[in-house]
N, C-alpha and C. Protein backbone atom coordinates (compact mmCIF):
# COMPACT_ATOMS: atom_id res chain seq x y z
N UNK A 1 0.81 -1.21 0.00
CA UNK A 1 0.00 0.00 0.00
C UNK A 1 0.85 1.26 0.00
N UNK A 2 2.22 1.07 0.13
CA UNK A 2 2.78 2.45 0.37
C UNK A 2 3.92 2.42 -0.88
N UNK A 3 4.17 1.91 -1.58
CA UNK A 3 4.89 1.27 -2.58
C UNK A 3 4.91 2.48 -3.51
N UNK A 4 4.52 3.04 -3.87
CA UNK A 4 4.57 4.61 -4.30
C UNK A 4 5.83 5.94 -3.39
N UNK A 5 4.98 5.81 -2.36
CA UNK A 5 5.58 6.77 -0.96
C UNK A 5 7.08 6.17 -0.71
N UNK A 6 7.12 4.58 -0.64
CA UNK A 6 8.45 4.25 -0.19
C UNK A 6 9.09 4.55 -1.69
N UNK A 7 9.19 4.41 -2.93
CA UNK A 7 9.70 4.75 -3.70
C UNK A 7 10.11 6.00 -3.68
N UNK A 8 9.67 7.05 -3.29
CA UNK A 8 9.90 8.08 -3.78
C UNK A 8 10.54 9.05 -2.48
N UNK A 9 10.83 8.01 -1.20
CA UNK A 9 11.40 8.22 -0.34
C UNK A 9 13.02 7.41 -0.28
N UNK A 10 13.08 6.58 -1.19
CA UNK A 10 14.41 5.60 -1.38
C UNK A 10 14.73 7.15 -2.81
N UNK A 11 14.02 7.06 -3.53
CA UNK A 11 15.11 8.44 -4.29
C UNK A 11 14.85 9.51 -4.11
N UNK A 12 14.64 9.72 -3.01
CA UNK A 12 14.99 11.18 -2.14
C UNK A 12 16.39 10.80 -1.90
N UNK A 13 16.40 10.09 -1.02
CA UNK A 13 17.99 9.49 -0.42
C UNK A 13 18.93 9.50 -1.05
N UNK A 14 18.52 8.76 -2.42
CA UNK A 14 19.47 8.15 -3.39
C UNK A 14 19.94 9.62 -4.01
N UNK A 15 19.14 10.90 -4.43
CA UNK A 15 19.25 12.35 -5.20
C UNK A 15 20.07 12.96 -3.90
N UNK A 16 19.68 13.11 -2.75
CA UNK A 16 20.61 13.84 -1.37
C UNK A 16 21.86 13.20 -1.50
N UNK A 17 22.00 11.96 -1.53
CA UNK A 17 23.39 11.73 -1.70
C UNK A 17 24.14 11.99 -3.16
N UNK A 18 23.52 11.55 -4.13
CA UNK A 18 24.19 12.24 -5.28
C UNK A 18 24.54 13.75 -5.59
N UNK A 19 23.56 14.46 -4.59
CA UNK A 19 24.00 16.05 -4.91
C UNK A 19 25.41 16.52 -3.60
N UNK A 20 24.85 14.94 -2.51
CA UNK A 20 26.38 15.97 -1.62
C UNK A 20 27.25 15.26 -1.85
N UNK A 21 27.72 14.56 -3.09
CA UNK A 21 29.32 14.14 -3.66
C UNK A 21 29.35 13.36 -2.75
N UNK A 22 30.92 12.89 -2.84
CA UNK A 22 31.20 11.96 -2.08
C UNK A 22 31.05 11.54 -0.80
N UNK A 23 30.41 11.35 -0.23
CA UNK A 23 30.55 11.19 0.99
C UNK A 23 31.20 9.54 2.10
N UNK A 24 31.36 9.87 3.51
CA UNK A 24 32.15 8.41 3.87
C UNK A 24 30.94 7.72 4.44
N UNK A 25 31.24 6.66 4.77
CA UNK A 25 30.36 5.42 4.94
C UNK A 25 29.27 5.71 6.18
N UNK A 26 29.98 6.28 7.01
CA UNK A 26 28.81 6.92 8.33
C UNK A 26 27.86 7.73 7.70
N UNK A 27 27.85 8.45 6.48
CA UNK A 27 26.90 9.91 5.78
C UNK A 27 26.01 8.68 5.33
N UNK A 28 26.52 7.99 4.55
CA UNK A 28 25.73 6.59 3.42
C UNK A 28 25.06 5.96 4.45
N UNK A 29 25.56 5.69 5.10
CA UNK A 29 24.48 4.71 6.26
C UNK A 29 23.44 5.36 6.75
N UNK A 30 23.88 6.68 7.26
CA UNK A 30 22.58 7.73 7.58
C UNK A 30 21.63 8.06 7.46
N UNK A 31 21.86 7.93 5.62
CA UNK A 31 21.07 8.46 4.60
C UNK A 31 20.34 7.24 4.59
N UNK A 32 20.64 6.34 3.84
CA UNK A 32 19.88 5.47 3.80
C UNK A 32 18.99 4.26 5.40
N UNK A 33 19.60 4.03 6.24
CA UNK A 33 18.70 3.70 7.39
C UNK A 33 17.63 4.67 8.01
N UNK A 34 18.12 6.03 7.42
CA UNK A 34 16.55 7.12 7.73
C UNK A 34 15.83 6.45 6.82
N UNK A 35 16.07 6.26 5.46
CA UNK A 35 15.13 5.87 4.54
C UNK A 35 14.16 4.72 4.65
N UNK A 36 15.13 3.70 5.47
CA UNK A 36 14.36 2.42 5.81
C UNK A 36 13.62 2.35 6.67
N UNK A 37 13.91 3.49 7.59
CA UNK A 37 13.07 3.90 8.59
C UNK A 37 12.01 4.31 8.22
N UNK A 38 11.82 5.33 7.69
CA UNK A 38 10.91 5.95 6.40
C UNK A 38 10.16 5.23 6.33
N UNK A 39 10.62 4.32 5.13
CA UNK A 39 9.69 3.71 4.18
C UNK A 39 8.48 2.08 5.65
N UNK A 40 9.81 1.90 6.21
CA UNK A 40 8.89 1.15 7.19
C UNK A 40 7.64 1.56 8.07
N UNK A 41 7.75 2.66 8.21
CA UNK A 41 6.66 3.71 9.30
C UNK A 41 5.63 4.17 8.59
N UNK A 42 6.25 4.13 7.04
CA UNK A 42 4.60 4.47 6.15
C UNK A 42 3.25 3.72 6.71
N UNK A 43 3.14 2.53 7.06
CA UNK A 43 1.91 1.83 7.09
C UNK A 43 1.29 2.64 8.26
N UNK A 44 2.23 2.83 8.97
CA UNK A 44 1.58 3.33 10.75
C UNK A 44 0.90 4.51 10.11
N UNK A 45 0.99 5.49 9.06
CA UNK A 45 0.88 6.66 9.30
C UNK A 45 -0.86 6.78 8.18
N UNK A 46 -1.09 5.65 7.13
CA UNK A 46 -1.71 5.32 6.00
C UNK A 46 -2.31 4.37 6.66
N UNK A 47 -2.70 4.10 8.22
CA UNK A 47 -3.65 3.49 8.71
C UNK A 47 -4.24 4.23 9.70
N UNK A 48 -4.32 5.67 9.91
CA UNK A 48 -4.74 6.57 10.87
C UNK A 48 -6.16 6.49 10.43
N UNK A 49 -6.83 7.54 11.81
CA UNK A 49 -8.16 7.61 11.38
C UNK A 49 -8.17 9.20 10.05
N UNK A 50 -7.48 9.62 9.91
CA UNK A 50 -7.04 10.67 8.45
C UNK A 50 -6.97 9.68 7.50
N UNK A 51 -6.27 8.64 7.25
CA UNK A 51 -5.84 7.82 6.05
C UNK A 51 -7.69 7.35 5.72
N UNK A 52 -8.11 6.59 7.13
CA UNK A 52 -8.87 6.17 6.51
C UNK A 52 -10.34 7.14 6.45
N UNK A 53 -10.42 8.17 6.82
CA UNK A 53 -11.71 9.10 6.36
C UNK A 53 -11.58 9.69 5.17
N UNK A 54 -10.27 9.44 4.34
CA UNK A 54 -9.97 9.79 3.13
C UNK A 54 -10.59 8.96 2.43
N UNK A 55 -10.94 7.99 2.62
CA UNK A 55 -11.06 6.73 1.31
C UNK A 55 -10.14 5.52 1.41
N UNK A 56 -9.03 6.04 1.86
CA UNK A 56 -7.37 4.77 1.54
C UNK A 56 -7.94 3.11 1.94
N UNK A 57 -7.91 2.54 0.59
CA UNK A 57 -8.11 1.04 0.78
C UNK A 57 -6.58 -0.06 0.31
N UNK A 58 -6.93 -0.96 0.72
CA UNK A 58 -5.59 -2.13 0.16
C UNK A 58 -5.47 -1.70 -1.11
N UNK A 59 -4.23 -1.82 -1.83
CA UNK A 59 -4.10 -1.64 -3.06
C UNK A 59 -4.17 -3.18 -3.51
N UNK A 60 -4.65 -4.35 -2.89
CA UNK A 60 -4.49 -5.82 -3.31
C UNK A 60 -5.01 -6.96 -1.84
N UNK A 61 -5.60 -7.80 -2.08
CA UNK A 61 -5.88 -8.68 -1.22
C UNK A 61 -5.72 -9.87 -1.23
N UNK A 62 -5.25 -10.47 -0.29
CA UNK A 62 -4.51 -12.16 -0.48
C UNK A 62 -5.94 -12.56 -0.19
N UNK A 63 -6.42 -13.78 -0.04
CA UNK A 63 -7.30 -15.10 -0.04
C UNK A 63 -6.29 -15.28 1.79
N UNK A 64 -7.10 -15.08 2.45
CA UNK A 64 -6.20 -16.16 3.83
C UNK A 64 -5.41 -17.42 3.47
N UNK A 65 -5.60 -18.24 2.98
CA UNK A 65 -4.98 -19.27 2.39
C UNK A 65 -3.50 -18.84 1.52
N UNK A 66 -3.56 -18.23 0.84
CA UNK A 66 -2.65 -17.55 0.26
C UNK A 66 -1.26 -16.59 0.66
N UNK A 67 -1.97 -16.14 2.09
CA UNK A 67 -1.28 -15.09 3.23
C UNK A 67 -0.51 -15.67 3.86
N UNK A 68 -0.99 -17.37 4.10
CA UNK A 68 -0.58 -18.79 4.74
C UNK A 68 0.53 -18.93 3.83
N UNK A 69 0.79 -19.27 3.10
CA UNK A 69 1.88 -20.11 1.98
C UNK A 69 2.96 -18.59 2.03
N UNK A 70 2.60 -17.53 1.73
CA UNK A 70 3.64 -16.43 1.59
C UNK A 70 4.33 -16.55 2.90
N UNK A 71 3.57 -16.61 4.31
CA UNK A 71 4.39 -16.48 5.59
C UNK A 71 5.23 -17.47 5.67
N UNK A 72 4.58 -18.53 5.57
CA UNK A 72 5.10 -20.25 5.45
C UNK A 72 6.84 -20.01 4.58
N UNK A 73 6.40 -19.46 3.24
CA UNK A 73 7.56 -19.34 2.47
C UNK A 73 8.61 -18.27 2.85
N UNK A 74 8.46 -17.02 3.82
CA UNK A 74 9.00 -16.48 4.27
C UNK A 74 9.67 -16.93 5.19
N UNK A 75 8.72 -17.66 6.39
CA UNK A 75 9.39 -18.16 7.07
C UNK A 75 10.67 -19.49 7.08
N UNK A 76 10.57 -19.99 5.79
CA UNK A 76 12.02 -21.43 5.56
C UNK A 76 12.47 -20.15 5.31
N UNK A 77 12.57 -18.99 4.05
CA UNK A 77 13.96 -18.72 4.15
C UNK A 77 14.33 -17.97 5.39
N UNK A 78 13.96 -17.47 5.74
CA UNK A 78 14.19 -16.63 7.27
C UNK A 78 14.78 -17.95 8.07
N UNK A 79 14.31 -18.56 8.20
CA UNK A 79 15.01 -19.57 8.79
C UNK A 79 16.34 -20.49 8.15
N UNK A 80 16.08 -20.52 6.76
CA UNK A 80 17.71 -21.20 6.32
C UNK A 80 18.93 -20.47 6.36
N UNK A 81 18.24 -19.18 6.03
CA UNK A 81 19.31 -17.69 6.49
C UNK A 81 19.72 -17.66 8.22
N UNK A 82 19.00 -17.95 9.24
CA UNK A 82 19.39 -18.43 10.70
C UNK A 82 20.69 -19.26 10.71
N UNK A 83 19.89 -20.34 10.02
CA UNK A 83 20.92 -21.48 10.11
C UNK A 83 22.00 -21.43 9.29
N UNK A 84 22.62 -20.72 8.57
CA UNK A 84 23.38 -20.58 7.44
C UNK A 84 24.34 -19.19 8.94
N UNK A 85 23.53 -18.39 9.26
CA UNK A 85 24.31 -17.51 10.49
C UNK A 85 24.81 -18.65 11.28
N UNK A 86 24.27 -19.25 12.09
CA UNK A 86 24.50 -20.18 13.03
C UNK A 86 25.38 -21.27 12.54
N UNK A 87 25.78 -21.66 12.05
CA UNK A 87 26.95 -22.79 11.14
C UNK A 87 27.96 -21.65 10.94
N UNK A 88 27.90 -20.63 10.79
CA UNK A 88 29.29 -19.77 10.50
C UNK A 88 29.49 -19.13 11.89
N UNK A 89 28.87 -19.03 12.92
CA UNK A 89 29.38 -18.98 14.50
C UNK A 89 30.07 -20.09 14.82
N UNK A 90 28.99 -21.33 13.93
CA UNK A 90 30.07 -22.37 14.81
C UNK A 90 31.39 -22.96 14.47
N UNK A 91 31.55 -22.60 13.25
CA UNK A 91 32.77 -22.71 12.53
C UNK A 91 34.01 -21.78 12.78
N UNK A 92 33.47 -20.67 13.58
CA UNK A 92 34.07 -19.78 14.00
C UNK A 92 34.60 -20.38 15.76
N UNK A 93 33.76 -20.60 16.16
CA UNK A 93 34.14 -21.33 17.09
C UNK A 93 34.94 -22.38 17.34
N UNK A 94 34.80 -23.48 16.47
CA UNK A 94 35.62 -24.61 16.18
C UNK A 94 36.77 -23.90 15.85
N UNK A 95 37.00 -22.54 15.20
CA UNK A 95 38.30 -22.18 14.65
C UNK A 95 38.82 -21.89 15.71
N UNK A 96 38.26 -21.14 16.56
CA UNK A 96 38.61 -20.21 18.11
C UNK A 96 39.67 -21.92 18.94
N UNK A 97 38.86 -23.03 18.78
CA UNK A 97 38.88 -23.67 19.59
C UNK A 97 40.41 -24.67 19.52
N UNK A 98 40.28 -24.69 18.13
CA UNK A 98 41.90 -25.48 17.48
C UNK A 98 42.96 -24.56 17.06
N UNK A 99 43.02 -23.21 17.82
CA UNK A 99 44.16 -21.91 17.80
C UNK A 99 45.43 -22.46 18.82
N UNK A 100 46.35 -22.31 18.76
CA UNK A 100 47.27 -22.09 19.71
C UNK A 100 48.29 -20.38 19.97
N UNK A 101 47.66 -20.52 21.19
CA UNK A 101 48.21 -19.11 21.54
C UNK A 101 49.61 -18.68 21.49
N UNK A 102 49.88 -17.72 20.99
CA UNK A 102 51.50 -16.93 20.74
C UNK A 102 51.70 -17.04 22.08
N UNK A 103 53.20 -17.13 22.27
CA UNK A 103 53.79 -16.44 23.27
C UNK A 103 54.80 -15.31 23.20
N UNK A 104 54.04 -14.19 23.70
CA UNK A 104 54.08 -13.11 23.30
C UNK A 104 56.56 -12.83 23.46
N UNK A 105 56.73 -13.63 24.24
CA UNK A 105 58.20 -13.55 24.66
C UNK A 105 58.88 -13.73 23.41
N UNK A 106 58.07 -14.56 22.58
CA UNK A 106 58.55 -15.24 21.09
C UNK A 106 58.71 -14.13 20.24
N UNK A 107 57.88 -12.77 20.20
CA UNK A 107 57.81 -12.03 19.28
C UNK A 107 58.99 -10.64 19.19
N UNK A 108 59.12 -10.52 17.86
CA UNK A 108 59.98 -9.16 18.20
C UNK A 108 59.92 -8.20 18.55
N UNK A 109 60.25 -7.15 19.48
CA UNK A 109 59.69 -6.38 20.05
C UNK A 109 59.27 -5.51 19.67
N UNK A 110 59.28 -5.14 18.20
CA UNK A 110 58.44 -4.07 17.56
C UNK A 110 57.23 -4.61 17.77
N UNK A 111 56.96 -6.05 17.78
CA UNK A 111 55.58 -6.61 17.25
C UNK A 111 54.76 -6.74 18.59
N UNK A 112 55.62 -7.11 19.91
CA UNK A 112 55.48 -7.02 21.10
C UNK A 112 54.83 -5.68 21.83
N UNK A 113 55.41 -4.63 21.40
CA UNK A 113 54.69 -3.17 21.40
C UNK A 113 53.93 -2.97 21.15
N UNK A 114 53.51 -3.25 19.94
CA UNK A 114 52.35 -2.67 19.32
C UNK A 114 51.06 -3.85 19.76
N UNK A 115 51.41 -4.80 20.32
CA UNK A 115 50.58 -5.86 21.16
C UNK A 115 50.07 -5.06 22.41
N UNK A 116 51.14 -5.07 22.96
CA UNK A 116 51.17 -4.43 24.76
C UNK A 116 50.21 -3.05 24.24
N UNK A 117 50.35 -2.32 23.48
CA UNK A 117 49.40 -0.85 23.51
C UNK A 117 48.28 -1.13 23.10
N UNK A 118 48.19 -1.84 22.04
CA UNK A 118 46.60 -2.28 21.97
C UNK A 118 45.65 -2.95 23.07
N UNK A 119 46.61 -4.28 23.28
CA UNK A 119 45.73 -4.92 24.55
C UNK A 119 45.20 -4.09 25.33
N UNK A 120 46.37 -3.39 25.71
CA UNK A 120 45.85 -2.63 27.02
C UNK A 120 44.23 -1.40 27.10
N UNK A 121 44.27 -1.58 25.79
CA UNK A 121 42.86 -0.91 25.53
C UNK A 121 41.72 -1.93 25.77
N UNK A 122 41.90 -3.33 25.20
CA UNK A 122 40.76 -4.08 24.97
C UNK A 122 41.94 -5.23 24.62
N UNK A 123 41.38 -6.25 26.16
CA UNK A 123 41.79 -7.49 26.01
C UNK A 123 41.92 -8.46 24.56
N UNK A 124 43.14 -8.78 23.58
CA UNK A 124 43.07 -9.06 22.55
C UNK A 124 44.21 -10.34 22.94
N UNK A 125 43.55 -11.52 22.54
CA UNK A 125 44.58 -12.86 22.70
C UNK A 125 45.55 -12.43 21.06
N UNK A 126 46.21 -13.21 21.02
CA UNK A 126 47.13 -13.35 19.62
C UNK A 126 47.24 -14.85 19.30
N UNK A 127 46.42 -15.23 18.53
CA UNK A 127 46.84 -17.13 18.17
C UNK A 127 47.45 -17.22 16.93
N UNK A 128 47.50 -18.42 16.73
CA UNK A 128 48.32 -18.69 15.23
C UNK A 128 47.52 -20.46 15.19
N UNK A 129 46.85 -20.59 13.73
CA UNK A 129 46.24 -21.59 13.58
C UNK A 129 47.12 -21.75 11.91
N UNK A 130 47.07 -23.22 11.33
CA UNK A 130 47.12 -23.78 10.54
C UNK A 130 45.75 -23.73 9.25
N UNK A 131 44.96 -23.96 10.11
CA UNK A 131 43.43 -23.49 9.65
C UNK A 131 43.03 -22.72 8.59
N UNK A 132 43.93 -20.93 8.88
CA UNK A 132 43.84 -20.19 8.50
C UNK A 132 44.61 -19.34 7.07
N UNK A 133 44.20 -18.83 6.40
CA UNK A 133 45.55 -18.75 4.92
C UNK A 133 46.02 -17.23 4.77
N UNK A 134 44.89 -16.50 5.61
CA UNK A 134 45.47 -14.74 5.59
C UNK A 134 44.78 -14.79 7.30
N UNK A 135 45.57 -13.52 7.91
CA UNK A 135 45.19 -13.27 8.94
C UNK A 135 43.34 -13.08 9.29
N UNK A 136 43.52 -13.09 10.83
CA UNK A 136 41.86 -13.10 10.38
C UNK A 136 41.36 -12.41 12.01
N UNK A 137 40.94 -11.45 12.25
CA UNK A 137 40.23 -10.72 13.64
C UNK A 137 38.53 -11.50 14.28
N UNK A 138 38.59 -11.90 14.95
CA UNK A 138 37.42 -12.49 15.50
C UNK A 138 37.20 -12.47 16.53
N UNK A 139 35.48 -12.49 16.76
CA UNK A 139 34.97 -12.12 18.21
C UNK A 139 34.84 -10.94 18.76
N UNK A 140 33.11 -11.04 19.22
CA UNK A 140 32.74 -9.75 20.33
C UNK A 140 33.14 -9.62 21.17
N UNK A 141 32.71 -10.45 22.33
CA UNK A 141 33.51 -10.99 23.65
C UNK A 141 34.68 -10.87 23.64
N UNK A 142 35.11 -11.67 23.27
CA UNK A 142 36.72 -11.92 23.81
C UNK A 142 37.01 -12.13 22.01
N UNK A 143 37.76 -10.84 21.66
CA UNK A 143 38.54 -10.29 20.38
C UNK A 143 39.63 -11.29 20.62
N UNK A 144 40.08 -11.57 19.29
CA UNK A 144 41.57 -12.65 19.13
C UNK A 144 42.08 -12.03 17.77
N UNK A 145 43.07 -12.15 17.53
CA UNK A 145 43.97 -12.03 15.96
C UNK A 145 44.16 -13.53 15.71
N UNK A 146 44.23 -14.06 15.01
CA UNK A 146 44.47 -15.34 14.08
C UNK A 146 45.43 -14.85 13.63
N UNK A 147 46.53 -15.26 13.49
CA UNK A 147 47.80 -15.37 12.31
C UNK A 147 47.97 -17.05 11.70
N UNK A 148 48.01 -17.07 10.44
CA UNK A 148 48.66 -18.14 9.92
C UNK A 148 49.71 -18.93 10.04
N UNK A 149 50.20 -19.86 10.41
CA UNK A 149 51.39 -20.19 11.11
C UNK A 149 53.08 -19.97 9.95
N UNK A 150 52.32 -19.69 8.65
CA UNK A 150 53.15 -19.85 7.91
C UNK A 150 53.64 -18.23 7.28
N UNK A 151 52.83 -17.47 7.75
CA UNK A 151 52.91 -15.67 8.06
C UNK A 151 53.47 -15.43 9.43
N UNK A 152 53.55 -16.52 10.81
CA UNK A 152 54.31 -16.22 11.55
C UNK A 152 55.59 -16.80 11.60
N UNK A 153 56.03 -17.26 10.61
CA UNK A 153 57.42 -18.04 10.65
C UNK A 153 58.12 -17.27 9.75
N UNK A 154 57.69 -16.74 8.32
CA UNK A 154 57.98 -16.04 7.42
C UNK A 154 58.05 -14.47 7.39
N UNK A 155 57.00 -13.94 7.57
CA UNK A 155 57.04 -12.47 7.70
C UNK A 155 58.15 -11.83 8.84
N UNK A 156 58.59 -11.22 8.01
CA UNK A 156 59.16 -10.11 8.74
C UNK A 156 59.07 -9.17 9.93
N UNK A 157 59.53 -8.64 11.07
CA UNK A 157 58.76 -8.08 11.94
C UNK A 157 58.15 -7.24 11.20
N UNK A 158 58.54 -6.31 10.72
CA UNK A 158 57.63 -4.60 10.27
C UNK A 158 56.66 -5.46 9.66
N UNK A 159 56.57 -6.25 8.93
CA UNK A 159 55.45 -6.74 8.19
C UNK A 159 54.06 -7.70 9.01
N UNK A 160 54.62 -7.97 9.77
CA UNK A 160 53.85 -8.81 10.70
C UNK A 160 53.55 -7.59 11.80
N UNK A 161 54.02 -6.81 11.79
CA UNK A 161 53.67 -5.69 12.75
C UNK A 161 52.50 -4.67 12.01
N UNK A 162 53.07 -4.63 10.60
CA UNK A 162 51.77 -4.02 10.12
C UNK A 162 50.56 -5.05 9.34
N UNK A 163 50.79 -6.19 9.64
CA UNK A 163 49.46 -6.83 9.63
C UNK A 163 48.60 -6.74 10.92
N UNK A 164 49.71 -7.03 11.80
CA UNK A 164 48.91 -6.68 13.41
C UNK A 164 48.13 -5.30 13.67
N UNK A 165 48.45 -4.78 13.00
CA UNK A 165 48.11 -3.17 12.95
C UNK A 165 46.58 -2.95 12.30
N UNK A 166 46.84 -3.91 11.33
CA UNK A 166 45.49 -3.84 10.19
C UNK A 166 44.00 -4.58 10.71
N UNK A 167 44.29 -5.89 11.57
CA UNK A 167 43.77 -6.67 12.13
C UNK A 167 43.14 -5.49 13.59
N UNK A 168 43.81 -5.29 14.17
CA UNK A 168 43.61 -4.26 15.22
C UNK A 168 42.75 -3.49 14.96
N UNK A 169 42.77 -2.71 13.97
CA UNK A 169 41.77 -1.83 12.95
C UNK A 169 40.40 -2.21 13.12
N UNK A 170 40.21 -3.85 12.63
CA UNK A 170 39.46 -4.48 12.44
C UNK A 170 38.25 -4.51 13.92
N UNK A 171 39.15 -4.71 14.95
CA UNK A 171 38.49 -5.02 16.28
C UNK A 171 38.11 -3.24 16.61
């Protein structure tokens, strides 16, 4: 029923951002989650007692039966999309779980530094898995760096210091 209104509220957004140039990812998000906001709140506002002393009817009507099979079908994928989240927590987990932790004495002390100043902001383990083929930042709770075991034998300090750096970023 609002399929008009939300259109023409998604290129509002879409024209505000094209006229203020470039903008960074916090402006883009702005812009557009007002919009979704927007366009979601239409129904509340096109079901008042104004909407409806105007006339405003459904623009379309399902059969109950019909309303059944759309939710039904909404609901597997909503749900294979769950489970498709939930298998990549737990894979994440299993990864968390077969890590072995650095010891930080092992590292060079450029790389050691820039460990010690970060941690100290926000508890960050440092592991090194086999598992893994590029570095990799994980976890809300309890943040970890993944290094590859074959990027911690090989890389260079500065280089392994500015991967640590990049990963850090990440958290």
């Amino acid at each position: 029923n609002s399929m008009v209104e939300g259109i023409a509220i998604a290129l509002f957004g879409w024209i505000l951002l094209r006229s203020l140039g470039r903008q960074n990812s916090s402006t883009r998000f702005a812009v557009w989650f007002s919009a979704m906001v927007a366009i979601a709140a239409l129904p509340l506002f096109e079901n008042s007692a104004a909407g409806n002393a105007m006339g405003v009817h459904s623009a379309f009507r399902l059969p109950g039966i019909a309303a059944v099979y759309v939710f039904v079908l909404w609901a597997a994928v909503a749900g294979v999309g769950l489970a498709r989240i939930a298998l990549g927590f737990w894979r994440l987990r299993q990864l968390r779980r077969s890590c072995t932790a650095i010891d930080s004495d092992r590292l060079d002390p450029v790389v050691r530094d820039t460990l010690s100043k970060f941690s100290s902001r926000r508890n960050v383990t440092l592991d090194v898995s086999e598992r893994v083929r590029v570095p990799v930042a994980i976890g809300f709770l309890k943040p970890a760096i993944i290094i590859p075991k074959w990027a911690l034998e090989e890389l260079p300090a500065l280089e392994l210091n500015a991967v640590l750096l990049h990963e850090f970023a990440h958290l």
